[in-house]
PDB file of N, CA and C in Angstrom:
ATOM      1  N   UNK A   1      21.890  16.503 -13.930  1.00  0.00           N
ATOM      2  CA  UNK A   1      22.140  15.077 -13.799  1.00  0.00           C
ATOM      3  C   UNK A   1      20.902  14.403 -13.198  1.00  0.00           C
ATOM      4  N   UNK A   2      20.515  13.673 -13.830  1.00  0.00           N
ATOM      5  CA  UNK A   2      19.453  12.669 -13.267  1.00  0.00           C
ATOM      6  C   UNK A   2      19.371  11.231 -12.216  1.00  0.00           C
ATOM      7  N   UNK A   3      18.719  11.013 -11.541  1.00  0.00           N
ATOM      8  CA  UNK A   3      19.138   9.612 -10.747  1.00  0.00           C
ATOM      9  C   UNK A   3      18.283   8.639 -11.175  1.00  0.00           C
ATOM     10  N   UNK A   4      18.793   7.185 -11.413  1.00  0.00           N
ATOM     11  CA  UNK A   4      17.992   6.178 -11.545  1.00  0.00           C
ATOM     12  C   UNK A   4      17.164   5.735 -10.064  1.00  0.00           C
ATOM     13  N   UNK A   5      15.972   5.992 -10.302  1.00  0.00           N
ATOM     14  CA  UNK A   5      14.856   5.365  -9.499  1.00  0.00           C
ATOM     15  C   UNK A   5      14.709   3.334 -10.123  1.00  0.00           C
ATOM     16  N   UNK A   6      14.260   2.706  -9.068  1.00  0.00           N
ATOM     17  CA  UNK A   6      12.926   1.823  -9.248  1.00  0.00           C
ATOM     18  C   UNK A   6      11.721   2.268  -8.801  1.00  0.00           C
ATOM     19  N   UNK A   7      10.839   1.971  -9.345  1.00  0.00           N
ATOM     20  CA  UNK A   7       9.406   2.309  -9.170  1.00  0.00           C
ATOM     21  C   UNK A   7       8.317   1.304  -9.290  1.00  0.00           C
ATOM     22  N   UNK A   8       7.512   0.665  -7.906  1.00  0.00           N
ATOM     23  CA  UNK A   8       6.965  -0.356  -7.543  1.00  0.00           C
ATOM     24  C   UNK A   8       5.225   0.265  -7.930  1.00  0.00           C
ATOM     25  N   UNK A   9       4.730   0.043  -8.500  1.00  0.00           N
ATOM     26  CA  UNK A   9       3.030   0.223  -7.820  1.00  0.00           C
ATOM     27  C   UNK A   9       2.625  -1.625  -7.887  1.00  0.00           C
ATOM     28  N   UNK A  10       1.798  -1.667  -6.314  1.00  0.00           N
ATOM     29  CA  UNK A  10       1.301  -2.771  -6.438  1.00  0.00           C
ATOM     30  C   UNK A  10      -0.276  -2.766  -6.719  1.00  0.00           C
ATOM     31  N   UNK A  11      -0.880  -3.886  -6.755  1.00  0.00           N
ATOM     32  CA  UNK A  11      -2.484  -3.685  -6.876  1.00  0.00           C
ATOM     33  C   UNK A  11      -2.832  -5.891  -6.343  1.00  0.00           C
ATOM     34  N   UNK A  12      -3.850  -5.765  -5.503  1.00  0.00           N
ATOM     35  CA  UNK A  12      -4.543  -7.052  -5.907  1.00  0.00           C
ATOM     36  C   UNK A  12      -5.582  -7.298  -6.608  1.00  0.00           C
ATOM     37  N   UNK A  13      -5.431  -7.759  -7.363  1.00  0.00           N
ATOM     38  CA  UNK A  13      -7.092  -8.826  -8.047  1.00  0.00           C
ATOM     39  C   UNK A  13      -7.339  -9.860  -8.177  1.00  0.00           C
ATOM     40  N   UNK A  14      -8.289  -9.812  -8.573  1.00  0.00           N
ATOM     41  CA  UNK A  14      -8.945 -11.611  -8.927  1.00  0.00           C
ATOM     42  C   UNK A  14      -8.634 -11.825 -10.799  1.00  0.00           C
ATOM     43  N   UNK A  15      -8.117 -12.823 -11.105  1.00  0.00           N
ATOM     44  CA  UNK A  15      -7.981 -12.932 -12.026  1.00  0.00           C
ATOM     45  C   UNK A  15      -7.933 -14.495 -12.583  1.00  0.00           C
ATOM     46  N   UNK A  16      -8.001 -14.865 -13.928  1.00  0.00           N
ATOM     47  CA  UNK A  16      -8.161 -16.599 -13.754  1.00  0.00           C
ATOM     48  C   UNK A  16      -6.437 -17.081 -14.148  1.00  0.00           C
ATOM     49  N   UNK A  17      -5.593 -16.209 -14.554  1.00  0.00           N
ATOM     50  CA  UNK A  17      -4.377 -16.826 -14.595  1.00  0.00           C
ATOM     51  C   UNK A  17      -3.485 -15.430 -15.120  1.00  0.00           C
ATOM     52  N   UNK A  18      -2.242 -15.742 -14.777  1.00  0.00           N
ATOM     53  CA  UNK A  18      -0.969 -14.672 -14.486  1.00  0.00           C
ATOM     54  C   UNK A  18      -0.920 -13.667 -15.598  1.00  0.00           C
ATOM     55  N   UNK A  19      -1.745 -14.112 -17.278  1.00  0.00           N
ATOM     56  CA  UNK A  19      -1.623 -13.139 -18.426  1.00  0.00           C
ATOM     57  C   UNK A  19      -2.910 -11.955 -17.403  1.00  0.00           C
ATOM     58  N   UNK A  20      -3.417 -12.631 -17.533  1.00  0.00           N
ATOM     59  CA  UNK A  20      -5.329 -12.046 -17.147  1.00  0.00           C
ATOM     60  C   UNK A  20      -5.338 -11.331 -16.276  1.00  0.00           C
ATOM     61  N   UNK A  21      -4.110 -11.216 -14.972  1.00  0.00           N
ATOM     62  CA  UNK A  21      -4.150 -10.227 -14.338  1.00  0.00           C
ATOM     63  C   UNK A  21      -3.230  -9.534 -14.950  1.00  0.00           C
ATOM     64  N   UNK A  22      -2.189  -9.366 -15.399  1.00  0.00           N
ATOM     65  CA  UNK A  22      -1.043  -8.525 -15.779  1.00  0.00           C
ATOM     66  C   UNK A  22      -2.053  -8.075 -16.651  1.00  0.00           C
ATOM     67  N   UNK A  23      -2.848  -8.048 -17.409  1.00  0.00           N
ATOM     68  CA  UNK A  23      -3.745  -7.200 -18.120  1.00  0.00           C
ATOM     69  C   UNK A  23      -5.049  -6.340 -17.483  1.00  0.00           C
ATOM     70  N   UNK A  24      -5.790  -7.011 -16.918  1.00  0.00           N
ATOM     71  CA  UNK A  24      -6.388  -6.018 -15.951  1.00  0.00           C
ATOM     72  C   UNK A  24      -5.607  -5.355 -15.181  1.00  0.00           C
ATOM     73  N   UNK A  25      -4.214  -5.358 -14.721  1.00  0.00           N
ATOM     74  CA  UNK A  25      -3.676  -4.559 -14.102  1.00  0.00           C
ATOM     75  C   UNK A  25      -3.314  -3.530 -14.850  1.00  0.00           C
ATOM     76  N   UNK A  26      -2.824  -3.461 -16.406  1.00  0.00           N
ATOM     77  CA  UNK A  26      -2.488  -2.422 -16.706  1.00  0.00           C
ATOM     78  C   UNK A  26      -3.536  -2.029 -17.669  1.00  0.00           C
ATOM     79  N   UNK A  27      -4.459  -2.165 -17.722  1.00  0.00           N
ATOM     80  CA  UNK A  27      -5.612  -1.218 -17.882  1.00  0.00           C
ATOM     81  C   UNK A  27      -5.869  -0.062 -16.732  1.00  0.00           C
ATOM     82  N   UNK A  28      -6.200  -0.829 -15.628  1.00  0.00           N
ATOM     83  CA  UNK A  28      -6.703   0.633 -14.219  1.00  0.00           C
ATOM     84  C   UNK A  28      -5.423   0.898 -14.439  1.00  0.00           C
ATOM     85  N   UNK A  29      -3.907   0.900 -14.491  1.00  0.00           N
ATOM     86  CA  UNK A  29      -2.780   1.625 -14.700  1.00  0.00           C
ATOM     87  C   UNK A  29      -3.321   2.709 -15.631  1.00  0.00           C
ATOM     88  N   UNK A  30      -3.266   1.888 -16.994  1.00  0.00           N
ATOM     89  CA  UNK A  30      -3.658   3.358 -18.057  1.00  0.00           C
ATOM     90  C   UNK A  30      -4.493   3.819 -18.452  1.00  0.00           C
ATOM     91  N   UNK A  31      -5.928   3.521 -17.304  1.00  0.00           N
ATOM     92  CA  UNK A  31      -7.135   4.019 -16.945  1.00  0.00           C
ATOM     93  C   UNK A  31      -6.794   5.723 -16.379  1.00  0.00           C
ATOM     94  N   UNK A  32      -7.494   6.678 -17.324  1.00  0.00           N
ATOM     95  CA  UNK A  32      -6.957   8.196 -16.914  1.00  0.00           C
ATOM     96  C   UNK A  32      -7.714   8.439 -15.756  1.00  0.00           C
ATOM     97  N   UNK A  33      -8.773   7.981 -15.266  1.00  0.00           N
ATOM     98  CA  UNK A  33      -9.701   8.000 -13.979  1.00  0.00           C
ATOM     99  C   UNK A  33      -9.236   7.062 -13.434  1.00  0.00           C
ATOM    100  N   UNK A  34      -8.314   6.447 -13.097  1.00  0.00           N
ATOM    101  CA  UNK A  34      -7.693   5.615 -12.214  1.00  0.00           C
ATOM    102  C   UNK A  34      -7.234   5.973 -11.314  1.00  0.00           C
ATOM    103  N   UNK A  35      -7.505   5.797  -9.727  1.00  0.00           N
ATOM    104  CA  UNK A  35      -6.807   6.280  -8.888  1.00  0.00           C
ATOM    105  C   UNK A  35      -6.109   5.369  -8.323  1.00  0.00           C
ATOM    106  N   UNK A  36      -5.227   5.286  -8.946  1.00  0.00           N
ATOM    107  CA  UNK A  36      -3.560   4.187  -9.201  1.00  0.00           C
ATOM    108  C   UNK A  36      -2.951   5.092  -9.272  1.00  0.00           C
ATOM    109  N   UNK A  37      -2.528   6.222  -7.756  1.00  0.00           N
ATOM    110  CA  UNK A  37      -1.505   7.294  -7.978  1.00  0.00           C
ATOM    111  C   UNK A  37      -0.113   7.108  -6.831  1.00  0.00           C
ATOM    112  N   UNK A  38      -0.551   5.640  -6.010  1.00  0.00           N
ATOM    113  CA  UNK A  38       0.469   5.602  -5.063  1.00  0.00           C
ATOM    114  C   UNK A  38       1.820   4.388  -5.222  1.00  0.00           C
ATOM    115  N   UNK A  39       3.215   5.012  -5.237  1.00  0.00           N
ATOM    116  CA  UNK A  39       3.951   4.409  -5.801  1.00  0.00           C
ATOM    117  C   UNK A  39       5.097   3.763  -4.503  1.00  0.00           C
ATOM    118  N   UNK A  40       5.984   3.036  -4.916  1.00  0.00           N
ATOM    119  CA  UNK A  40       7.113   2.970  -3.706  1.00  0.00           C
ATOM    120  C   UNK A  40       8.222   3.258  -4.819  1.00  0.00           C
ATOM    121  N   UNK A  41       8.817   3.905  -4.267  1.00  0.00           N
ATOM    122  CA  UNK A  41       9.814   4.383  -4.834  1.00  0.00           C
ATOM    123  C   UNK A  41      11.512   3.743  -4.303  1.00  0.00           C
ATOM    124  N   UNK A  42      12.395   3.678  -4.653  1.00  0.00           N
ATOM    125  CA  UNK A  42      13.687   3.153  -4.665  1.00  0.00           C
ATOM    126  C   UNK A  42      14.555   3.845  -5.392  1.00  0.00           C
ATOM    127  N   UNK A  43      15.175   5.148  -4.648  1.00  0.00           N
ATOM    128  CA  UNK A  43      16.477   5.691  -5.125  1.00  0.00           C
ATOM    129  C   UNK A  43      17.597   5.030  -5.304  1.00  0.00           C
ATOM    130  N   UNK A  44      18.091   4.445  -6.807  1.00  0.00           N
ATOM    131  CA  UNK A  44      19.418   4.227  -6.713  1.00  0.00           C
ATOM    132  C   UNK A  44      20.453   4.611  -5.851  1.00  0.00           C
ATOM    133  N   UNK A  45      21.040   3.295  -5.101  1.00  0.00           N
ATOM    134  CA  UNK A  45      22.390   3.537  -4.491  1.00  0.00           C
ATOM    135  C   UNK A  45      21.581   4.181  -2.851  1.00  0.00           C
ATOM    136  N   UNK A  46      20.351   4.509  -2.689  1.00  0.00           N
ATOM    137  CA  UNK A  46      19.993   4.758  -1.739  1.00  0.00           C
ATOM    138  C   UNK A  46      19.204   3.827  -0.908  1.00  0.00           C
ATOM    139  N   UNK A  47      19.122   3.695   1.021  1.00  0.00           N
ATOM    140  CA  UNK A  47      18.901   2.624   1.485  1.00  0.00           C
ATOM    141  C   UNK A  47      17.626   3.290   1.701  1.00  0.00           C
ATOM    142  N   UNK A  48      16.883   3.600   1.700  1.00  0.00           N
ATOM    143  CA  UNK A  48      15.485   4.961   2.032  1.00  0.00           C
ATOM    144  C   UNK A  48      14.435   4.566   0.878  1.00  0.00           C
ATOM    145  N   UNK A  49      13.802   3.972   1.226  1.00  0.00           N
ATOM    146  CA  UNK A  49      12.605   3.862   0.269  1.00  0.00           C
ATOM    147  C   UNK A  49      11.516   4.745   0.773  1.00  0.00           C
ATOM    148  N   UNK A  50      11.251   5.315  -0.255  1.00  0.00           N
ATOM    149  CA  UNK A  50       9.779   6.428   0.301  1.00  0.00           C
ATOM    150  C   UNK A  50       8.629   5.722  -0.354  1.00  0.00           C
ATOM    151  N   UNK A  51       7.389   6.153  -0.075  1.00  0.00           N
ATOM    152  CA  UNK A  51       6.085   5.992  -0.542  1.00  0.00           C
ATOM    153  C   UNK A  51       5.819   7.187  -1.053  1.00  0.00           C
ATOM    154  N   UNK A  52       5.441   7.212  -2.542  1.00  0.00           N
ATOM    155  CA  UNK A  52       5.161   8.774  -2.954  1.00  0.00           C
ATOM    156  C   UNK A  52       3.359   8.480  -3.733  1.00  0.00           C
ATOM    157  N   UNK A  53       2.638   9.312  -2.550  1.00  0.00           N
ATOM    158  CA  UNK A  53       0.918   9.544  -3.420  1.00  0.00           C
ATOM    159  C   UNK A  53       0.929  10.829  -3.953  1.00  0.00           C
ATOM    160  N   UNK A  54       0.662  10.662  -5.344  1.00  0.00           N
ATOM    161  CA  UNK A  54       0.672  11.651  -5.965  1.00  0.00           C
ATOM    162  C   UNK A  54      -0.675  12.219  -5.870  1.00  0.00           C
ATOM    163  N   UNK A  55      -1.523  11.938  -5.125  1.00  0.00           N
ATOM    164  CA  UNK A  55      -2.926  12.439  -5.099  1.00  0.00           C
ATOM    165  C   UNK A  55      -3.914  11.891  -3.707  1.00  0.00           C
ATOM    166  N   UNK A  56      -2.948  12.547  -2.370  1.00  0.00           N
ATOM    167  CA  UNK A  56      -3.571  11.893  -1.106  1.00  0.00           C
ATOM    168  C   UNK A  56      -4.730  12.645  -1.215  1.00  0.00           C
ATOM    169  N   UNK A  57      -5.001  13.474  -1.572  1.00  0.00           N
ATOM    170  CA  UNK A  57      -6.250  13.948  -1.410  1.00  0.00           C
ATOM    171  C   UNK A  57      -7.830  13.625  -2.395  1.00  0.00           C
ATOM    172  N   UNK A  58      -7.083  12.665  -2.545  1.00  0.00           N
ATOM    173  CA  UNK A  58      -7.780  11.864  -3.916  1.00  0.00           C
ATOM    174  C   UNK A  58      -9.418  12.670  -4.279  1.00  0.00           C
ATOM    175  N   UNK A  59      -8.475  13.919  -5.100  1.00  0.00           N
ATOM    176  CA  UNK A  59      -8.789  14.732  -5.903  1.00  0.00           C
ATOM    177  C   UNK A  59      -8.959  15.310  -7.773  1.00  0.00           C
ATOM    178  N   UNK A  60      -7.895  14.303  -7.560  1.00  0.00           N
ATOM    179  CA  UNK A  60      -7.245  14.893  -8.912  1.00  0.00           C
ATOM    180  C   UNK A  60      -6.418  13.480  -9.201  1.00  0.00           C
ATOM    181  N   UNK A  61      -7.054  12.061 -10.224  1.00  0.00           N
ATOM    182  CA  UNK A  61      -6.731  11.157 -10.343  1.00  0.00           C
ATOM    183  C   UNK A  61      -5.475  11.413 -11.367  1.00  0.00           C
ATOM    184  N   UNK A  62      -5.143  12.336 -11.993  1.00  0.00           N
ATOM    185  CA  UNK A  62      -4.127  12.634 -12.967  1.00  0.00           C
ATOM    186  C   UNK A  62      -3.059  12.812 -13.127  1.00  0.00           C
ATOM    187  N   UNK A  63      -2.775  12.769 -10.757  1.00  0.00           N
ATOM    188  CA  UNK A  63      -1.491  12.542 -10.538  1.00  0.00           C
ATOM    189  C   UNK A  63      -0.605  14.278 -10.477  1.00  0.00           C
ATOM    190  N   UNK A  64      -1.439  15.176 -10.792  1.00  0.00           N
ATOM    191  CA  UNK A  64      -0.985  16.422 -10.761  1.00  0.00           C
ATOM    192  C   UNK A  64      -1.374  17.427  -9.906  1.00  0.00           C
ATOM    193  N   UNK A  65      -1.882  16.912  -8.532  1.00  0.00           N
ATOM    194  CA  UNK A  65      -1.867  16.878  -7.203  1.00  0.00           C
ATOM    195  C   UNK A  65      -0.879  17.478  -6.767  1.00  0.00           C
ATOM    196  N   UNK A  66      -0.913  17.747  -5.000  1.00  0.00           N
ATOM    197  CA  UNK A  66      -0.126  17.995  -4.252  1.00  0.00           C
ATOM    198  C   UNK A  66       0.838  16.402  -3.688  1.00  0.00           C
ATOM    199  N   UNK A  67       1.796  16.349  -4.216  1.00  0.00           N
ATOM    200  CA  UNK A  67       1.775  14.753  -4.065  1.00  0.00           C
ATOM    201  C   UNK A  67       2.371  14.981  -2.093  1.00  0.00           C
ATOM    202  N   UNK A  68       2.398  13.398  -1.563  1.00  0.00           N
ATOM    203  CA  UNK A  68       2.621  13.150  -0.174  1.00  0.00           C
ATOM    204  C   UNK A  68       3.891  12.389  -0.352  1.00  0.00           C
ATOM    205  N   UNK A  69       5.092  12.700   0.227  1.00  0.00           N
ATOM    206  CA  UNK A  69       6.159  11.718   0.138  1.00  0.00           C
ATOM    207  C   UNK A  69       6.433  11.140   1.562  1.00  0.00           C
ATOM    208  N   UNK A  70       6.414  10.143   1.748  1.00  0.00           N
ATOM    209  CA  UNK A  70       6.904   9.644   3.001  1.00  0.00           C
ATOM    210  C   UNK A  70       7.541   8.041   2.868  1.00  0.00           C
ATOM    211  N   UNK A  71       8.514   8.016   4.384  1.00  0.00           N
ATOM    212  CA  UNK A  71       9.826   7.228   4.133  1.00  0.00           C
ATOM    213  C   UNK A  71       8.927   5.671   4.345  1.00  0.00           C
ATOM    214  N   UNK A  72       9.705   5.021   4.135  1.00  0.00           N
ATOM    215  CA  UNK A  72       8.841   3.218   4.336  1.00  0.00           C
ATOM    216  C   UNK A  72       9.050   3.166   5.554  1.00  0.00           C
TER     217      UNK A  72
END
């Protein structure tokens, strides 16, 4: 059985209007050298939000790391 998550990554930039960043944002997203590996996470039905880096040792941008989970 599986659980529904939400899953937050934030980022700031400079951008000249709301398309222009939602697009540079998901480029470094689906940039494979992107080290865009830290997420907030939200377990359904759960009050516990963790922070999960999938690559604290920012080693291995691919997310297949030793990841770090910790609570908000």
């Amino acid at each position: 059985m599986t659980t529904p998550y939400r899953i937050i990554w934030e980022i700031e930039l400079d951008a000249d209007d709301p398309v222009h960043a939602a697009r540079k944002a998901l480029a470094l997203h689906r940039d494979p050298r992107s080290w865009a590996t830290v997420f907030t996470v939200h377990p359904d039905g759960d009050t516990q939000v963790l922070t999960v880096d999938l690559d604290p040792k920012h080693l291995d941008p691919s997310g297949n790391g030793t990841p770090r989970v910790t609570p908000v």
